[in-house]
N, C-alpha and C. Protein backbone atom coordinates (compact mmCIF):
# COMPACT_ATOMS: atom_id res chain seq x y z
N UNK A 1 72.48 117.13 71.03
CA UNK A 1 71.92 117.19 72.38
C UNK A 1 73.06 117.10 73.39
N UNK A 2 72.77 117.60 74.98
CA UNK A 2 74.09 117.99 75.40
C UNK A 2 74.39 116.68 76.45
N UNK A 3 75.60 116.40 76.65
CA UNK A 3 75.42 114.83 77.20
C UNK A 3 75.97 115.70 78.72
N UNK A 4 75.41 114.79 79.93
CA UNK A 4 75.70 115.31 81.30
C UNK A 4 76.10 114.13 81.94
N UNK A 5 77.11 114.49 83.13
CA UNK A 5 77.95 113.07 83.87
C UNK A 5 77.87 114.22 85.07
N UNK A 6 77.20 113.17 86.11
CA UNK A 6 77.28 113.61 87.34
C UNK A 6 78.38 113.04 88.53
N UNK A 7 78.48 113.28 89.45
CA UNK A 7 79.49 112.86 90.00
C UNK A 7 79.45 113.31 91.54
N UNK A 8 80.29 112.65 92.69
CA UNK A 8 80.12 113.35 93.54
C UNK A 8 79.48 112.84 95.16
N UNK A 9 78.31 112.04 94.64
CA UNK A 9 77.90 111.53 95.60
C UNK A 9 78.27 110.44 96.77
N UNK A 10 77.52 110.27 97.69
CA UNK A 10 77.89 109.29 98.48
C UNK A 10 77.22 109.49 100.03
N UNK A 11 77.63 108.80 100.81
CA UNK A 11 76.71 108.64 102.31
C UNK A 11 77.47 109.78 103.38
N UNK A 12 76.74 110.00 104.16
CA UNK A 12 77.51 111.45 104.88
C UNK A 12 76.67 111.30 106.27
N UNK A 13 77.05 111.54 107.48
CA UNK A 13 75.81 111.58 108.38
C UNK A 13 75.31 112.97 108.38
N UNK A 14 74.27 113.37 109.56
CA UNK A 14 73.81 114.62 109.20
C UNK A 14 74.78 115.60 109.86
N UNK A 15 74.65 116.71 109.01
CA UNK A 15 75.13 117.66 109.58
C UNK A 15 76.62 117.82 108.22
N UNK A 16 77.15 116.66 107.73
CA UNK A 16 78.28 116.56 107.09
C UNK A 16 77.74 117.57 105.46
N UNK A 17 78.70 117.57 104.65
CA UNK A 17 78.95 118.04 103.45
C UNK A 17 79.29 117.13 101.86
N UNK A 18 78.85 117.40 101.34
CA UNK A 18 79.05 116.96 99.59
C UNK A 18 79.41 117.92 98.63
N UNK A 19 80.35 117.78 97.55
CA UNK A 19 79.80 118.66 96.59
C UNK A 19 79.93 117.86 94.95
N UNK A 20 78.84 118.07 94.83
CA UNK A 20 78.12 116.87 93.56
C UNK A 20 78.88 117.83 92.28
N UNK A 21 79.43 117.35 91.18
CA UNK A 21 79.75 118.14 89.90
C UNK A 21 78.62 117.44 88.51
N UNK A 22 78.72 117.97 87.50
CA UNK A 22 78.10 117.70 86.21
C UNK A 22 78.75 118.05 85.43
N UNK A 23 79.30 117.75 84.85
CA UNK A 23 80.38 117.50 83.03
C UNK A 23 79.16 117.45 82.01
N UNK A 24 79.37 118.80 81.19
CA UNK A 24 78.40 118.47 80.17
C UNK A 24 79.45 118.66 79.13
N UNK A 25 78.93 117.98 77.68
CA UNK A 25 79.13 118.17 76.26
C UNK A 25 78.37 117.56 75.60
N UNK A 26 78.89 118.30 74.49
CA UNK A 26 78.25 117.64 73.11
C UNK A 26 77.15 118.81 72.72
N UNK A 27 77.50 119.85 73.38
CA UNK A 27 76.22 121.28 72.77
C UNK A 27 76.80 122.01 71.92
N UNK A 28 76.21 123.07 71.74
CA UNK A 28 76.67 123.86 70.10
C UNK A 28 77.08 124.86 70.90
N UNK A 29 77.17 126.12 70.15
CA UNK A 29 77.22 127.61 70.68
C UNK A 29 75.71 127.95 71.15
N UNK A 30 75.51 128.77 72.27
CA UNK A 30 74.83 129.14 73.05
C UNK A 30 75.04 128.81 74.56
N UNK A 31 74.08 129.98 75.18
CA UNK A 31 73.62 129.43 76.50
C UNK A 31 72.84 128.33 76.58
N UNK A 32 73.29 127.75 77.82
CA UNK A 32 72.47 126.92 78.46
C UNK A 32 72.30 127.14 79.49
N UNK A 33 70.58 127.19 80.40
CA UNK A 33 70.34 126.77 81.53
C UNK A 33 70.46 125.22 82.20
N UNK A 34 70.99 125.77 83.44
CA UNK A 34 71.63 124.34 84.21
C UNK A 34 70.66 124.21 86.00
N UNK A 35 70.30 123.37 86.38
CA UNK A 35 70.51 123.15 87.62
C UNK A 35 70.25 121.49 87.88
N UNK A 36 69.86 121.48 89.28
CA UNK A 36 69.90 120.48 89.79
C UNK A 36 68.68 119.98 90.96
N UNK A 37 68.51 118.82 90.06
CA UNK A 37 67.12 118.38 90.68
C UNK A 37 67.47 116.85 91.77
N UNK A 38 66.19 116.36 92.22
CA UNK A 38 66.35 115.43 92.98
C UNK A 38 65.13 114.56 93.23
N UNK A 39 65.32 113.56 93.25
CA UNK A 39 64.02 112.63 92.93
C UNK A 39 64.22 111.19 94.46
N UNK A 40 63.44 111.21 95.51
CA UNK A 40 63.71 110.16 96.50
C UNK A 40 62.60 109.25 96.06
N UNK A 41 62.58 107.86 96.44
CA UNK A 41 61.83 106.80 96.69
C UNK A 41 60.41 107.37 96.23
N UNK A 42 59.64 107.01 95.66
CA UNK A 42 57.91 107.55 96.05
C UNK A 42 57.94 108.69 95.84
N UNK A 43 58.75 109.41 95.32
CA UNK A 43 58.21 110.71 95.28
C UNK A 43 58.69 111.43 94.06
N UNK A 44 58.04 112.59 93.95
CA UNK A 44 58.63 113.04 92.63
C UNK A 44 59.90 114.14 92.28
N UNK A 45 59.98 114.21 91.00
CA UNK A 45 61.48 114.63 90.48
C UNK A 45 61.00 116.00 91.26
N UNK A 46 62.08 117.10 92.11
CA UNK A 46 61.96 117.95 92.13
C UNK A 46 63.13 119.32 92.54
N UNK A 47 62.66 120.18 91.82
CA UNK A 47 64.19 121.02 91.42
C UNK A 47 64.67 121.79 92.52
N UNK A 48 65.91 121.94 92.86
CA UNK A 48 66.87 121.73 94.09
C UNK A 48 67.49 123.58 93.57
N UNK A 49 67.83 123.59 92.96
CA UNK A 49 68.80 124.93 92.37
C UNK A 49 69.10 124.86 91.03
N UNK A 50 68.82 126.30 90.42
CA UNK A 50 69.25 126.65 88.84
C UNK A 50 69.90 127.65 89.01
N UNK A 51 70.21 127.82 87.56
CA UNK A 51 71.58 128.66 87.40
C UNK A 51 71.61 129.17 86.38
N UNK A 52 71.54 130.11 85.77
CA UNK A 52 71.88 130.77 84.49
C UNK A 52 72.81 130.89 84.19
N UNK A 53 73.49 131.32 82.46
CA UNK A 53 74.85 131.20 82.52
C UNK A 53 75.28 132.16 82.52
N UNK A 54 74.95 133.57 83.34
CA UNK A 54 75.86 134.29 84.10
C UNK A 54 75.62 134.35 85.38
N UNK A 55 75.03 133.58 86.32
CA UNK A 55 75.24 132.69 87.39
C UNK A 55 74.36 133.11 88.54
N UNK A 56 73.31 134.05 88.08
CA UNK A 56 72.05 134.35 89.00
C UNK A 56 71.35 133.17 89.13
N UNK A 57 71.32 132.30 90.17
CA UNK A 57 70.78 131.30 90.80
C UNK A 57 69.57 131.36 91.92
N UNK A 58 68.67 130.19 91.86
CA UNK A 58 67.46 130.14 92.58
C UNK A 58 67.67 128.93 93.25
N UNK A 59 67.10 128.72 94.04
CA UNK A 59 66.76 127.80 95.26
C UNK A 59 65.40 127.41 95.42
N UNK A 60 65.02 126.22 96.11
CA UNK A 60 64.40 125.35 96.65
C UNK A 60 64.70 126.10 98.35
N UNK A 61 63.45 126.57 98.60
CA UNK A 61 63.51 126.79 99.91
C UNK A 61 63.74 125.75 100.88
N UNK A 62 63.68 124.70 100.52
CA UNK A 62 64.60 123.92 102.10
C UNK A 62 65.64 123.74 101.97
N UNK A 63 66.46 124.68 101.34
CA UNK A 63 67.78 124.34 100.65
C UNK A 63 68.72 125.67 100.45
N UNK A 64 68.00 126.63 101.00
CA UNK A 64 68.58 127.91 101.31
C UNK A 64 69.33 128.02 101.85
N UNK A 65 70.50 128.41 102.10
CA UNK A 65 71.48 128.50 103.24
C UNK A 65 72.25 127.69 103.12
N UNK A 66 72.09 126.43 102.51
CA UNK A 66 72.78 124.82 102.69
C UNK A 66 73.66 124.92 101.91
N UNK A 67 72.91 125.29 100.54
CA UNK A 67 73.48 124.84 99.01
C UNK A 67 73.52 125.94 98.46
N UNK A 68 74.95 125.52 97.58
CA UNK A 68 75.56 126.50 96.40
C UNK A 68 75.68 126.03 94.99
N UNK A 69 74.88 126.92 94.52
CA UNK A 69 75.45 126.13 92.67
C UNK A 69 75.80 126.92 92.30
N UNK A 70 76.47 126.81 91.59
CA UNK A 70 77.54 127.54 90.53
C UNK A 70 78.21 127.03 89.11
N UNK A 71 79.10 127.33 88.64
CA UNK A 71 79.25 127.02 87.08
C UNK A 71 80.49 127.53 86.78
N UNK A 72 81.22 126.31 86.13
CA UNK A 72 82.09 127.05 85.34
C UNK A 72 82.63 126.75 83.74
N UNK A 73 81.99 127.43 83.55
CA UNK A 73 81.49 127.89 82.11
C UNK A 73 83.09 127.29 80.89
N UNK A 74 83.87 127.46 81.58
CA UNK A 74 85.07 127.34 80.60
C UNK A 74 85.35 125.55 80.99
N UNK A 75 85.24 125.23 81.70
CA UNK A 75 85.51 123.67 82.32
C UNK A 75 84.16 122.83 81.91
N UNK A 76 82.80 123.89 81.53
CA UNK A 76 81.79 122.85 80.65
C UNK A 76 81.02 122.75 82.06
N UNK A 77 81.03 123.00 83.49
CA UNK A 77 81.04 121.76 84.66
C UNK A 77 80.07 122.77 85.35
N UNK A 78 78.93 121.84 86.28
CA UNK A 78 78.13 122.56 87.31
C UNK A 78 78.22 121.77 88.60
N UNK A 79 77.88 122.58 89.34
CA UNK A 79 78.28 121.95 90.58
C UNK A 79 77.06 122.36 91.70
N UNK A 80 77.41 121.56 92.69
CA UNK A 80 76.46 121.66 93.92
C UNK A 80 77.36 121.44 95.26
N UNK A 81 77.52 122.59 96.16
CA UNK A 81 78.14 122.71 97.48
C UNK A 81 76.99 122.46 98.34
N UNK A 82 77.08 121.27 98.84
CA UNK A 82 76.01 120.42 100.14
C UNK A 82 76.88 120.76 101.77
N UNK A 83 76.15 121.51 102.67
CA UNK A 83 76.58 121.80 103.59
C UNK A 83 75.28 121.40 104.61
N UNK A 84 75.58 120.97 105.84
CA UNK A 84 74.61 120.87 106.74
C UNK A 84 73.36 119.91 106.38
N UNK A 85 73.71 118.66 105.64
CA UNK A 85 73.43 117.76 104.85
C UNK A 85 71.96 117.17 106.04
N UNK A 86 71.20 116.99 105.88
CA UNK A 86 69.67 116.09 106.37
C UNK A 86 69.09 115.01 106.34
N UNK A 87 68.69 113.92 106.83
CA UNK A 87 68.24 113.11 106.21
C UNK A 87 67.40 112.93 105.30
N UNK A 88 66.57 114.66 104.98
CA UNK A 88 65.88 114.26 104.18
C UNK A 88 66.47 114.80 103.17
N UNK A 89 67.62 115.41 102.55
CA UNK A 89 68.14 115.46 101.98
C UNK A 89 68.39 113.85 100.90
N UNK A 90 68.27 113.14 101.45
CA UNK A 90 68.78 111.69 100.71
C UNK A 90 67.27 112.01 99.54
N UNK A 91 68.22 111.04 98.16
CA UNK A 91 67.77 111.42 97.07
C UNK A 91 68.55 110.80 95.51
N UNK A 92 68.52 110.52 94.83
CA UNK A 92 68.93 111.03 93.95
C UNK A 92 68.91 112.33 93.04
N UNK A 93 70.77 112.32 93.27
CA UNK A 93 70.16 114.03 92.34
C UNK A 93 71.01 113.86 90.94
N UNK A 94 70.14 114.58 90.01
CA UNK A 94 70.49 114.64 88.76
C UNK A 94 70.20 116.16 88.33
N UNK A 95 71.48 116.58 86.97
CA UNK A 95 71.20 117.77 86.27
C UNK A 95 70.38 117.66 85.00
N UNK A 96 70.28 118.92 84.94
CA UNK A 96 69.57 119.31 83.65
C UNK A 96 69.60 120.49 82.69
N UNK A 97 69.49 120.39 81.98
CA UNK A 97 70.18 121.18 81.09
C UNK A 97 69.40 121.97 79.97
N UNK A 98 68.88 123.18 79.84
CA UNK A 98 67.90 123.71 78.74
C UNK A 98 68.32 124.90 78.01
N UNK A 99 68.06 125.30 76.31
CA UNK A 99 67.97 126.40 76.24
C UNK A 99 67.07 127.33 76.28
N UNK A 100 66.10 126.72 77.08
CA UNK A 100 64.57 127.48 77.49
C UNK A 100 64.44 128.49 78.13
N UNK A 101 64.69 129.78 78.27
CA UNK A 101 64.70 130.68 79.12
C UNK A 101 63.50 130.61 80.18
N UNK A 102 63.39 130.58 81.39
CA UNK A 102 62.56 130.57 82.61
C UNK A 102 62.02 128.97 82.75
N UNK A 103 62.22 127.94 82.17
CA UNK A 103 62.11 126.31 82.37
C UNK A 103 62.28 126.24 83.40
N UNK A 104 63.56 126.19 83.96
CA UNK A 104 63.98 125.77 84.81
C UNK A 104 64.16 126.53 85.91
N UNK A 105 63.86 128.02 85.90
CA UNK A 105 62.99 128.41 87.84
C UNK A 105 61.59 128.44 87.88
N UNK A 106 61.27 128.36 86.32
CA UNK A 106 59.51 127.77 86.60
C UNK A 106 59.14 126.38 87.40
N UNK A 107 60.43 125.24 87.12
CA UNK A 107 60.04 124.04 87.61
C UNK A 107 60.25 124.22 89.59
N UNK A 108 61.06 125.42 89.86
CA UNK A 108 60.94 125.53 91.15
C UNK A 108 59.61 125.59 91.66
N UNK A 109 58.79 126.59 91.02
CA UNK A 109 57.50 126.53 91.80
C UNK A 109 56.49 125.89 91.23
N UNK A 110 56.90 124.79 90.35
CA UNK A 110 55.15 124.06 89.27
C UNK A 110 56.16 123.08 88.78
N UNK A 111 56.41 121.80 89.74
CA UNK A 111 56.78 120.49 89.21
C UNK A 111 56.32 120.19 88.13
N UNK A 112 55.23 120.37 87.78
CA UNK A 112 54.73 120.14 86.48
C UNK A 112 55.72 120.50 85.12
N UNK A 113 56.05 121.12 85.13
CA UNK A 113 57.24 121.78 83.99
C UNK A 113 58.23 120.88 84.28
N UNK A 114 58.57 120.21 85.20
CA UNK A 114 59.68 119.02 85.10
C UNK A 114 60.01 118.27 83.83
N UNK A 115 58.53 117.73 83.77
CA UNK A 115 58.74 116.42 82.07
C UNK A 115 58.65 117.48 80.70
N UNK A 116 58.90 118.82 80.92
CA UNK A 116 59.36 119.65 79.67
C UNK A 116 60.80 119.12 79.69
N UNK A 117 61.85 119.40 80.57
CA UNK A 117 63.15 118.65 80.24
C UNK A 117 63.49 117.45 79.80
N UNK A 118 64.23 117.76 78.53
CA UNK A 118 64.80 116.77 78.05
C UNK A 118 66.28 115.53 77.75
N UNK A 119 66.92 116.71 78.81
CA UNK A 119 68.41 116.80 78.87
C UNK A 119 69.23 116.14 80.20
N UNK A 120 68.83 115.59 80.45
CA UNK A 120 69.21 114.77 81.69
C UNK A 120 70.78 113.60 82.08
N UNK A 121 71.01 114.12 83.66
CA UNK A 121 72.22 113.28 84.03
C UNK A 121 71.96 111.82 84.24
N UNK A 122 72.69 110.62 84.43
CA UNK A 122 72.17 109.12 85.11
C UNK A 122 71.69 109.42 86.75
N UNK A 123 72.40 110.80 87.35
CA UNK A 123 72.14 110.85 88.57
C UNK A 123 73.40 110.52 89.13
N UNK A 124 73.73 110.85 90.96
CA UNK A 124 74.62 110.44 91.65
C UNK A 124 73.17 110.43 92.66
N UNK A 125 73.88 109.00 94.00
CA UNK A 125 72.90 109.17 94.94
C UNK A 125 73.54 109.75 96.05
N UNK A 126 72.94 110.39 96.64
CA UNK A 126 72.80 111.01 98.19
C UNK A 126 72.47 110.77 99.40
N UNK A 127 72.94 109.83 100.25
CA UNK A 127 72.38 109.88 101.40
C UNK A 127 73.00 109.85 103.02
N UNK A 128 72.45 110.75 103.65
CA UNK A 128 72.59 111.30 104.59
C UNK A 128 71.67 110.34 105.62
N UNK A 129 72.57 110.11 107.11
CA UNK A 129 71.82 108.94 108.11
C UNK A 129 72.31 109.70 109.18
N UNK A 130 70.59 109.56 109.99
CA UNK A 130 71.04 110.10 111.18
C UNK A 130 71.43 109.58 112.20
């Protein structure tokens, strides 16, 4: 199973920038789908940006424009470019990791497919004050 270390986080006011990384190992040969989810206080886990591993990526519409994920495939590592950061942005965010083909831009639009993942970071936290 593939082990993930997130990294990255920390307090920012609004308007400022982050960019969160994920170190994975311990997987075999194959693809893996990657992105990055986020879970605040009271509320539930929910997915932020995925990524395939040739790097066609989806979004979380309040998160369009802001954020970049990307991958690099030889370094093992995924990442998240936080620009124009929100308060409601604050969160913990954690990756995830599948060889499920469509898992993980299904969980964009049907949270429900969330607790199919099994592959999970400890998280870095996020927060942004206005």
């Amino acid at each position: 199973q593939v082990q993930l270390v997130e990294s990255g986080g920390g307090s920012v006011q609004t308007g400022g920038s982050l960019r969160l990384s994920c170190a994975a190992s311990g997987y075999g040969p194959g693809s893996y789908y990657m992105g990055w989810f986020r879970q605040a206080p009271g509320k539930e886990r929910e997915g932020v940006a995925v990524i395939d591993a040739v790097g066609r990526a989806s979004y979380t519409d309040s998160v369009k424009g802001r954020f970049t994920i990307s991958r690099d495939n030889a370094a093992n590592t995924l990442y998240l470019q936080m620009h124009s950061l929100k308060p409601e942005d604050t969160a913990m965010y954690l990756c995830a990791a599948t060889r499920v083909p469509g898992l993980l831009t299904a969980t964009m639009s049907d949270a429900s497919h969330v607790r199919r993942l099994n592959s999970w970071g400890q998280g870095t936290q996020v927060t942004v004050s206005s």
